[in-house]
PDB file of N, CA and C in Angstrom:
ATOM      1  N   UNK A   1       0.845  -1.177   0.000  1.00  0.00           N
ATOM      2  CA  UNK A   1       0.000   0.000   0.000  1.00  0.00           C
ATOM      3  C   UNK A   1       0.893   1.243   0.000  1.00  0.00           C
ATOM      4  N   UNK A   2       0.456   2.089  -1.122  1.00  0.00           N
ATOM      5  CA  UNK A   2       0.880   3.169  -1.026  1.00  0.00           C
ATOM      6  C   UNK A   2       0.921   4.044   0.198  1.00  0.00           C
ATOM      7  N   UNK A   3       1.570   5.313   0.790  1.00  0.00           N
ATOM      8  CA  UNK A   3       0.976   5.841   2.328  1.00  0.00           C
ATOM      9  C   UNK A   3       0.584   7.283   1.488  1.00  0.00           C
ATOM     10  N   UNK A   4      -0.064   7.603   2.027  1.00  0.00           N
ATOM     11  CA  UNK A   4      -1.363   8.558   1.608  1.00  0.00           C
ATOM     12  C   UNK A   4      -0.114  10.326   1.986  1.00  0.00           C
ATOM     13  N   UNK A   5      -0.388  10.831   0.790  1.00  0.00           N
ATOM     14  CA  UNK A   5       0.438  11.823   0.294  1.00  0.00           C
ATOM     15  C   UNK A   5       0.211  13.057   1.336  1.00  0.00           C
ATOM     16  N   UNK A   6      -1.235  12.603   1.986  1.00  0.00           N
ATOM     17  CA  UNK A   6      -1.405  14.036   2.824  1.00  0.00           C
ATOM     18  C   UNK A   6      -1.629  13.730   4.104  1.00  0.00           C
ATOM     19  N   UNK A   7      -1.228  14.787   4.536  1.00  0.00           N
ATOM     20  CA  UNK A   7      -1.088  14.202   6.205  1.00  0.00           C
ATOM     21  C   UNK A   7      -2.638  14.128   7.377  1.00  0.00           C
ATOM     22  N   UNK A   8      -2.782  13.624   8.141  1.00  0.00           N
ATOM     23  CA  UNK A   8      -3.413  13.636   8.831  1.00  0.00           C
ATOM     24  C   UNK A   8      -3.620  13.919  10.529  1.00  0.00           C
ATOM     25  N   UNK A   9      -5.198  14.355  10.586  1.00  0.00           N
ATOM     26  CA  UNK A   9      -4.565  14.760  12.611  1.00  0.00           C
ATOM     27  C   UNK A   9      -5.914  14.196  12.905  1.00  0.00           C
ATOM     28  N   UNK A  10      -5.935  13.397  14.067  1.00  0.00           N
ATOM     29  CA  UNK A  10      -7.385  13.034  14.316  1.00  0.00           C
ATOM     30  C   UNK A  10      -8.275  12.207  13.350  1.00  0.00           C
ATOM     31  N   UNK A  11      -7.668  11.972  12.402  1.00  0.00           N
ATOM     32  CA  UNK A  11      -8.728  11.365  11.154  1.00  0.00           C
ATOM     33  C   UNK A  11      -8.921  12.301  10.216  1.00  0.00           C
ATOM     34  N   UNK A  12      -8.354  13.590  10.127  1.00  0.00           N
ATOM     35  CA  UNK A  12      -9.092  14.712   8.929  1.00  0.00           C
ATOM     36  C   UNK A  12      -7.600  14.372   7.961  1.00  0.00           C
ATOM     37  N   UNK A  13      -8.263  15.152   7.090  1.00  0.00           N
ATOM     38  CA  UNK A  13      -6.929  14.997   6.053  1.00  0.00           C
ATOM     39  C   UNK A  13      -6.852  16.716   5.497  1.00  0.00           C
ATOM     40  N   UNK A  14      -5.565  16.816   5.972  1.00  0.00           N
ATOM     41  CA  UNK A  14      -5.089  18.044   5.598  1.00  0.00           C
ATOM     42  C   UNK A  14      -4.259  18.085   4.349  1.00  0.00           C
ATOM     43  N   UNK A  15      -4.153  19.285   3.420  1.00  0.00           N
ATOM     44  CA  UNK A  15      -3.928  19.197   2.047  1.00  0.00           C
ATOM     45  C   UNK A  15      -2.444  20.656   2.618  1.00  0.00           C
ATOM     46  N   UNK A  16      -1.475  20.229   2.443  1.00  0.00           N
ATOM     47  CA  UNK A  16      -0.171  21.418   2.247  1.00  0.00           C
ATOM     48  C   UNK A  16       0.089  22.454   1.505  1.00  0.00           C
ATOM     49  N   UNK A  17       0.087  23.342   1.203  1.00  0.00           N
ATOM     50  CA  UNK A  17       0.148  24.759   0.611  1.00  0.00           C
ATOM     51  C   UNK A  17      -1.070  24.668  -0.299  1.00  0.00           C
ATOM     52  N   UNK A  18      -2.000  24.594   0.030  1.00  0.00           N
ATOM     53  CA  UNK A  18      -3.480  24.639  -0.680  1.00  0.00           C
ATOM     54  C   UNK A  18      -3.536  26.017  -1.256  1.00  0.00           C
ATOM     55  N   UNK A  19      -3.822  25.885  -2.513  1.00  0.00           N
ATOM     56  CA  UNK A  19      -4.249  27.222  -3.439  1.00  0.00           C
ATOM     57  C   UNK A  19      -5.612  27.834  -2.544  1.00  0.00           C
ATOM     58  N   UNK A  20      -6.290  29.019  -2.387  1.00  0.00           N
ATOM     59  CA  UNK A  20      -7.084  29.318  -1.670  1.00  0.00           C
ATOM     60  C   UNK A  20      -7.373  30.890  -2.846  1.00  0.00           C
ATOM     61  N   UNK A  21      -8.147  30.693  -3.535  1.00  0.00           N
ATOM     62  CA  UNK A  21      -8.128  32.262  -4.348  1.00  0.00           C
ATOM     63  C   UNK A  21      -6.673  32.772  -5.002  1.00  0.00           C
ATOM     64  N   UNK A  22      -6.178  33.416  -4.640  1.00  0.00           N
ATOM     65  CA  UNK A  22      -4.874  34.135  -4.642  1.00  0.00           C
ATOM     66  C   UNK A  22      -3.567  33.979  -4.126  1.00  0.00           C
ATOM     67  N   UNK A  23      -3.637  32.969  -2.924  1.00  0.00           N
ATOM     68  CA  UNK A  23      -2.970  32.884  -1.574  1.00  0.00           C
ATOM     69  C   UNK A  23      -2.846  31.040  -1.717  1.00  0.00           C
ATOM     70  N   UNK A  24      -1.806  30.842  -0.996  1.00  0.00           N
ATOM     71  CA  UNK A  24      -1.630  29.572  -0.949  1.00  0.00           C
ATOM     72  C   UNK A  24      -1.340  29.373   0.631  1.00  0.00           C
ATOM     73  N   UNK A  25      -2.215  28.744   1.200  1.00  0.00           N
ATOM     74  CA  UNK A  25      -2.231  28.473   2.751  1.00  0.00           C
ATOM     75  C   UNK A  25      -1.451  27.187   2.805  1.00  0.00           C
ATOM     76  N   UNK A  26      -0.586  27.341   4.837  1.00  0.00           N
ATOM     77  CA  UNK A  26      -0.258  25.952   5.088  1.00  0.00           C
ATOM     78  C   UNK A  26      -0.643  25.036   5.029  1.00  0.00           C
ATOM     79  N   UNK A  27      -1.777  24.878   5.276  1.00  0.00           N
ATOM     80  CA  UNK A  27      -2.250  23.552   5.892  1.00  0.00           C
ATOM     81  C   UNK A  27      -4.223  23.703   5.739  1.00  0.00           C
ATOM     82  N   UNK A  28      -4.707  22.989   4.985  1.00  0.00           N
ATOM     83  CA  UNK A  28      -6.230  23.002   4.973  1.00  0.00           C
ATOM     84  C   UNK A  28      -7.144  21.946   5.210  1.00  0.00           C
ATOM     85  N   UNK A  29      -7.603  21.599   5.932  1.00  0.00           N
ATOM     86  CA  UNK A  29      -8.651  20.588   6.020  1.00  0.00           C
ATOM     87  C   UNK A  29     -10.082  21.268   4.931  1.00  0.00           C
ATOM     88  N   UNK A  30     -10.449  20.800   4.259  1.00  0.00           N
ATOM     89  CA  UNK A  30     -11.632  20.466   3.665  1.00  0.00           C
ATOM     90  C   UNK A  30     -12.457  20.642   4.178  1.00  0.00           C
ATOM     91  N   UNK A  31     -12.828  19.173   4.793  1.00  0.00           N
ATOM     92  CA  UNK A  31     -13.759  18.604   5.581  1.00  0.00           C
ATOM     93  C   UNK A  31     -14.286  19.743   6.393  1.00  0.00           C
ATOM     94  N   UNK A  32     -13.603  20.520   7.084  1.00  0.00           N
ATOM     95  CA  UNK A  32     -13.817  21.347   8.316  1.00  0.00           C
ATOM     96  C   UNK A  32     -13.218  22.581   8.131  1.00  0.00           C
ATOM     97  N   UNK A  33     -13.176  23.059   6.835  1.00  0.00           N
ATOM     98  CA  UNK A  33     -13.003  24.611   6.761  1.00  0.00           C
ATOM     99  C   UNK A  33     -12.261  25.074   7.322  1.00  0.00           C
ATOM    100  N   UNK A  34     -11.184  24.395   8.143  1.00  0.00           N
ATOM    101  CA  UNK A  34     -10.345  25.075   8.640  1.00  0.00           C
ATOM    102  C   UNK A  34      -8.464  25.305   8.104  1.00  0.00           C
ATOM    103  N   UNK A  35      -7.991  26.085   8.365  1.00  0.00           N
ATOM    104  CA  UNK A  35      -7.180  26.752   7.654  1.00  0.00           C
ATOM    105  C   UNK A  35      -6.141  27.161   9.474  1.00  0.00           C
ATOM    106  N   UNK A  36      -4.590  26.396   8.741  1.00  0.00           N
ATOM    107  CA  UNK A  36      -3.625  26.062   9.784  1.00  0.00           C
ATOM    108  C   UNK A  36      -2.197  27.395   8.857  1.00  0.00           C
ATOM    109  N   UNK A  37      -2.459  27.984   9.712  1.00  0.00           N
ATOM    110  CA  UNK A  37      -0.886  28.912   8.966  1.00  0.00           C
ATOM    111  C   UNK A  37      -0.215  29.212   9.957  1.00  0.00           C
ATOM    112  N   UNK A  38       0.845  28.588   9.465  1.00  0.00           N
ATOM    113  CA  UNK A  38       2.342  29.280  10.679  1.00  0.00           C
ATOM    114  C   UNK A  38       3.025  30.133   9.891  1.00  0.00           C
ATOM    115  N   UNK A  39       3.488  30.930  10.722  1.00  0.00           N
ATOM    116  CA  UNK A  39       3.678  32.024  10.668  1.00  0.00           C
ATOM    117  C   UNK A  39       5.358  32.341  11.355  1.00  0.00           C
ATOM    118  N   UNK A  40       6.435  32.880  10.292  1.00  0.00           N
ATOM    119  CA  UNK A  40       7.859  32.671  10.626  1.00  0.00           C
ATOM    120  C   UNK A  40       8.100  34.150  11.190  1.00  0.00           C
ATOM    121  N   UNK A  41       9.535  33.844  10.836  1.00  0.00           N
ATOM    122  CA  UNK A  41       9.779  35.816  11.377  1.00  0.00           C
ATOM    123  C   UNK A  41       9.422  36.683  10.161  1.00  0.00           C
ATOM    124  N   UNK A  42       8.755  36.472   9.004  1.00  0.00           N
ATOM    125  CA  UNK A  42       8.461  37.667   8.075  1.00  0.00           C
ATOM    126  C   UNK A  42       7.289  37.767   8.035  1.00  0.00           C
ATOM    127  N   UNK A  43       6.591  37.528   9.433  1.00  0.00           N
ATOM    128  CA  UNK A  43       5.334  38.132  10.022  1.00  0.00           C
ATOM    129  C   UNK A  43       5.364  38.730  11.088  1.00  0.00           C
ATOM    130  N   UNK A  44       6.220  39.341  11.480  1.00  0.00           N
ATOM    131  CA  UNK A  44       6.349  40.286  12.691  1.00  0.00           C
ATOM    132  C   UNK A  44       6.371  41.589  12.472  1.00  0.00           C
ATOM    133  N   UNK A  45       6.410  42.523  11.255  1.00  0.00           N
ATOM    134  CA  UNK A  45       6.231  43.806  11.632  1.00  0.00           C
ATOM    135  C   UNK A  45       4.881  44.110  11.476  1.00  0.00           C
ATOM    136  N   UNK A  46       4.315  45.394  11.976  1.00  0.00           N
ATOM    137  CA  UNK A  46       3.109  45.788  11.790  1.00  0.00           C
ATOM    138  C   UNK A  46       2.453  45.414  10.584  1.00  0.00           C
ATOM    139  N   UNK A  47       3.052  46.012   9.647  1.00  0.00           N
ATOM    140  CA  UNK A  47       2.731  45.720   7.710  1.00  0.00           C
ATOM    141  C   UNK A  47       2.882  44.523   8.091  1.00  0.00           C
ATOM    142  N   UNK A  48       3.225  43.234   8.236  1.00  0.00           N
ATOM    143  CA  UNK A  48       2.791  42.284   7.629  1.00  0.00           C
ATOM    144  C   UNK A  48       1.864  41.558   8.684  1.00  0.00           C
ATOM    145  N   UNK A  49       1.824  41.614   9.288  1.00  0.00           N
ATOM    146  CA  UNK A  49       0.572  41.416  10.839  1.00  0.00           C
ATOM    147  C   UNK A  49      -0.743  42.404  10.629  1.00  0.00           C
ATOM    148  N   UNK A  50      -0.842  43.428   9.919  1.00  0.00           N
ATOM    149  CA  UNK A  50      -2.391  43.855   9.545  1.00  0.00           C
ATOM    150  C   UNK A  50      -2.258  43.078   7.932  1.00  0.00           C
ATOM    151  N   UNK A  51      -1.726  42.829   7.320  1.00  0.00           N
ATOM    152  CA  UNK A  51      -1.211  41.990   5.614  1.00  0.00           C
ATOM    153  C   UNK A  51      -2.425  40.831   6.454  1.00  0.00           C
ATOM    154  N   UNK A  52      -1.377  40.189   7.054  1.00  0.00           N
ATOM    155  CA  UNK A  52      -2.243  38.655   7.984  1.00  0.00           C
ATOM    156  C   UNK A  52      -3.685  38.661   8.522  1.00  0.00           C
ATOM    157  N   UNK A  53      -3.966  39.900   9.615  1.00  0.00           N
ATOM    158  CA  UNK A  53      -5.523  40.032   9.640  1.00  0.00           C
ATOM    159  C   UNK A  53      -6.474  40.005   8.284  1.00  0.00           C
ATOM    160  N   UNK A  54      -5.836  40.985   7.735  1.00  0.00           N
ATOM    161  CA  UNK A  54      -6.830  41.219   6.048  1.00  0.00           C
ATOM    162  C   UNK A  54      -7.096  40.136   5.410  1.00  0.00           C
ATOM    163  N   UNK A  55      -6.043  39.107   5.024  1.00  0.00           N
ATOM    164  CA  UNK A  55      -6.107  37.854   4.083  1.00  0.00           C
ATOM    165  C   UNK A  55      -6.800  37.356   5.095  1.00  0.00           C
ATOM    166  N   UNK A  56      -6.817  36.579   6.308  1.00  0.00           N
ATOM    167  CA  UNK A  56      -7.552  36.026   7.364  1.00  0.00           C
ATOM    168  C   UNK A  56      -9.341  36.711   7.252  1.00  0.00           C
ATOM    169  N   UNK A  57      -9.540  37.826   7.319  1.00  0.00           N
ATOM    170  CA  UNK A  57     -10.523  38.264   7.190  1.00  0.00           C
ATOM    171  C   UNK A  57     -10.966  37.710   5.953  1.00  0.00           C
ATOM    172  N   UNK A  58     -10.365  37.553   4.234  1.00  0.00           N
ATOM    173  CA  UNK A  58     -10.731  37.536   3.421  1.00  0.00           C
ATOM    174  C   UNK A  58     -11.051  35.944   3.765  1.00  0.00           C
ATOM    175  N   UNK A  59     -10.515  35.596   4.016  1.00  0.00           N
ATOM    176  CA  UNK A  59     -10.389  33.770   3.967  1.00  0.00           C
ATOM    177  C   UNK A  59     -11.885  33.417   4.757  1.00  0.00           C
ATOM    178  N   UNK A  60     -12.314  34.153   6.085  1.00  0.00           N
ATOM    179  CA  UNK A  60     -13.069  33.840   6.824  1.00  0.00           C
ATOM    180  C   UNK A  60     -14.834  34.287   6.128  1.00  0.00           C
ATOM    181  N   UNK A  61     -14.536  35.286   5.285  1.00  0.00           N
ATOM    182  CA  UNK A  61     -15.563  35.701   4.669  1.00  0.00           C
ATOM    183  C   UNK A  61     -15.957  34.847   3.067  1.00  0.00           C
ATOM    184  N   UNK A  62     -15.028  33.528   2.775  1.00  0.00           N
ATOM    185  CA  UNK A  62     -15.306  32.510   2.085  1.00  0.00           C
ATOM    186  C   UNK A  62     -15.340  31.630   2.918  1.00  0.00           C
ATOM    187  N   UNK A  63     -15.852  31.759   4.315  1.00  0.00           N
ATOM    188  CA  UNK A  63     -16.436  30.088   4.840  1.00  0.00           C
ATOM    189  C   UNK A  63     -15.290  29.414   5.480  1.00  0.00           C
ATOM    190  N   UNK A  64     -14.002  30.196   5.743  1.00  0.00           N
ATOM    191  CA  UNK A  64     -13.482  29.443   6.321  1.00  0.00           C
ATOM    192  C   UNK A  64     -12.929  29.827   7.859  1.00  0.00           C
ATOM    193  N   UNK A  65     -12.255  28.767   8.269  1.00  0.00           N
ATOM    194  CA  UNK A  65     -11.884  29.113   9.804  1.00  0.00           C
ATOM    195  C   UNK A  65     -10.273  29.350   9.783  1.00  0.00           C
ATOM    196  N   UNK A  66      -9.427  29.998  10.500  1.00  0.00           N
ATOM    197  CA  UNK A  66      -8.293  30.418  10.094  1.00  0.00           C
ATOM    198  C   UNK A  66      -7.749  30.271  11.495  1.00  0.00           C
ATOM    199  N   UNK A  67      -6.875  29.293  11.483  1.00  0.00           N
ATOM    200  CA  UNK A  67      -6.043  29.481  13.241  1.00  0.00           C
ATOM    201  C   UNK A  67      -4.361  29.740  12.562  1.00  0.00           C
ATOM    202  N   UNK A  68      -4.289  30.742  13.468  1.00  0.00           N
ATOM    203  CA  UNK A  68      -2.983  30.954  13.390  1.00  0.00           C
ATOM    204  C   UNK A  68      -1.872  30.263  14.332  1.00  0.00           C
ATOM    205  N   UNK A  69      -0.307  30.050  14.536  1.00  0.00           N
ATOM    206  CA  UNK A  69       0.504  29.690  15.114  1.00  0.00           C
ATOM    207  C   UNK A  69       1.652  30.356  14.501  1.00  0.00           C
ATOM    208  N   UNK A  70       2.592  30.877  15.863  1.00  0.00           N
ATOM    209  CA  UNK A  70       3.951  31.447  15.147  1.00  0.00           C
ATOM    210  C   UNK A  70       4.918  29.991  15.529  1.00  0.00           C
ATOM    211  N   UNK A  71       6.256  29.820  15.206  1.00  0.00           N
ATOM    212  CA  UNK A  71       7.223  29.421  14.450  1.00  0.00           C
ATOM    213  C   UNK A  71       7.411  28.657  16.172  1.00  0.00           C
ATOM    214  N   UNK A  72       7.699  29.958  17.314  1.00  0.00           N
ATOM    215  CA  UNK A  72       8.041  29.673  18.394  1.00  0.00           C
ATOM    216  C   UNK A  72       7.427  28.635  19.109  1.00  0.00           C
ATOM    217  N   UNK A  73       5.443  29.012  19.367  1.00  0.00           N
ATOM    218  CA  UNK A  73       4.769  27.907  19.425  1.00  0.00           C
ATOM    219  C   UNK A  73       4.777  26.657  19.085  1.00  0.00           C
ATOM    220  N   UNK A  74       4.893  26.734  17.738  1.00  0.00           N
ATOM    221  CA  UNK A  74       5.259  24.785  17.187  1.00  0.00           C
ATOM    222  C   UNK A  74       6.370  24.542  17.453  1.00  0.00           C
ATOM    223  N   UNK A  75       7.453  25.043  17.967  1.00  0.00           N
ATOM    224  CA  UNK A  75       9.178  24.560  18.410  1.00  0.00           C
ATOM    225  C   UNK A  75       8.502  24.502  19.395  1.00  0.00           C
ATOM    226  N   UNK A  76       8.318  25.079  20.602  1.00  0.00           N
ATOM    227  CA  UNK A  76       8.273  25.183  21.999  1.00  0.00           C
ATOM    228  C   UNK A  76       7.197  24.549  22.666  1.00  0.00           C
ATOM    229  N   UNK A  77       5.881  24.242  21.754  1.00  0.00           N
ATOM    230  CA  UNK A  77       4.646  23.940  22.124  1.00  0.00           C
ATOM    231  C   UNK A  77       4.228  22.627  21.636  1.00  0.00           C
ATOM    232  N   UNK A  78       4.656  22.123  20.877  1.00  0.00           N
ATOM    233  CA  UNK A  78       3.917  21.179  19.854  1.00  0.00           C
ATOM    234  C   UNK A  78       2.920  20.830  20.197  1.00  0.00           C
ATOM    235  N   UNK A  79       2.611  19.928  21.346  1.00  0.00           N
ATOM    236  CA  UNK A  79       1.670  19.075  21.894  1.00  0.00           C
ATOM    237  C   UNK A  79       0.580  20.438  22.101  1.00  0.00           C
ATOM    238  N   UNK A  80       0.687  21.535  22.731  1.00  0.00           N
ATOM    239  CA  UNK A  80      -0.087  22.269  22.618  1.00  0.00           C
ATOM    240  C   UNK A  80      -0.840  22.779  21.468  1.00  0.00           C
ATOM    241  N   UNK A  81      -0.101  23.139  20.315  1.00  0.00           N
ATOM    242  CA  UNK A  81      -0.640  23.519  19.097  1.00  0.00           C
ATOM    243  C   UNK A  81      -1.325  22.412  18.515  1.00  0.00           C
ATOM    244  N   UNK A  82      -1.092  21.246  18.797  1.00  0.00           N
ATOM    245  CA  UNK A  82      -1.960  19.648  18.234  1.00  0.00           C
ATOM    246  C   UNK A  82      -3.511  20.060  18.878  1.00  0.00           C
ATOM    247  N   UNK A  83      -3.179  20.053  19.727  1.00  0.00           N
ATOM    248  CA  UNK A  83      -4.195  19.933  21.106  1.00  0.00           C
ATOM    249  C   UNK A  83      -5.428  20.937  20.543  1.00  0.00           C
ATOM    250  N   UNK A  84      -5.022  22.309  20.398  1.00  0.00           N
ATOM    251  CA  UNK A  84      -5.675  23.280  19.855  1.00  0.00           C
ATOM    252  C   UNK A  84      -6.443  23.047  18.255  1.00  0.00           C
ATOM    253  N   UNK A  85      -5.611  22.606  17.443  1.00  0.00           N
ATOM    254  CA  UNK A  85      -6.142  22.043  16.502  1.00  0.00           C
ATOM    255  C   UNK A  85      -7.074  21.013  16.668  1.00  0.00           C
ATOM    256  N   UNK A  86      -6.499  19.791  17.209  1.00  0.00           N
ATOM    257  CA  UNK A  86      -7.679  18.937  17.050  1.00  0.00           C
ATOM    258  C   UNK A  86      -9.431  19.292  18.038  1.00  0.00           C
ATOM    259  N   UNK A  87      -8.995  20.448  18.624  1.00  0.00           N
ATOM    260  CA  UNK A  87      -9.959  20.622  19.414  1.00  0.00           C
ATOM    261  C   UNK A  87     -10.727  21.404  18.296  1.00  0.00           C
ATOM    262  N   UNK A  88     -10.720  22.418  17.768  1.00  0.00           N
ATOM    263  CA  UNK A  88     -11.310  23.055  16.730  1.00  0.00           C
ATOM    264  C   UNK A  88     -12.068  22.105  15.563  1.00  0.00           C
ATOM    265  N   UNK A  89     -10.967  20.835  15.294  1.00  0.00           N
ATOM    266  CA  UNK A  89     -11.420  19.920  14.119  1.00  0.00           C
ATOM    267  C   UNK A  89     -13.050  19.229  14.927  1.00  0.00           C
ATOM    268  N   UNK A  90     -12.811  18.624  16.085  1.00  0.00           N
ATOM    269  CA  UNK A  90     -14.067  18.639  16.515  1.00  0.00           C
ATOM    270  C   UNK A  90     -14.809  19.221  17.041  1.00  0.00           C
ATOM    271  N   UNK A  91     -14.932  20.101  17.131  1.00  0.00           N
ATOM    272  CA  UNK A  91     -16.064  21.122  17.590  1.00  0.00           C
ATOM    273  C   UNK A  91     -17.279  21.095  16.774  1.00  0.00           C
TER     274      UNK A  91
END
């Protein structure tokens, strides 16, 4: 058996730099509209942190759900940032 090209959390299947309109997001579940972007250090100045609200806004006003995570969180947090996710996937 082949192993399945896209990854999974909980049972959902998330799709990796998903085309989204204009924008190509990290991480997308389908199933559950939700939308996983981490976020490195060339999201820390003002300009690109209101850049991030706006596309987020745009994204949320096509139906979707948008959780963010910076770089530090998934090094420092993992189990936390899982945790958060899969809690959202079932809700």
């Amino acid at each position: 058996m082949v192993p399945s090209a896209q990854p999974k959390l909980g049972g959902f299947k998330f799709t990796r730099q998903a085309p989204i309109g204009p924008w190509f997001v990290d991480f997308l579940c389908r199933e559950r509209g939700l939308i996983i972007e981490i976020d490195g250090a060339t999201h820390s100045t003002d300009e690109e942190c209101a850049r991030d609200v706006r596309r987020s806004a745009m994204l949320i006003e096509q139906g979707f759900e948008v959780l963010r995570f910076n770089n530090a969180e998934v090094f420092e947090n993992l189990d936390g940032v899982v945790e958060a996710i899969l809690a959202r996937l079932k809700k």
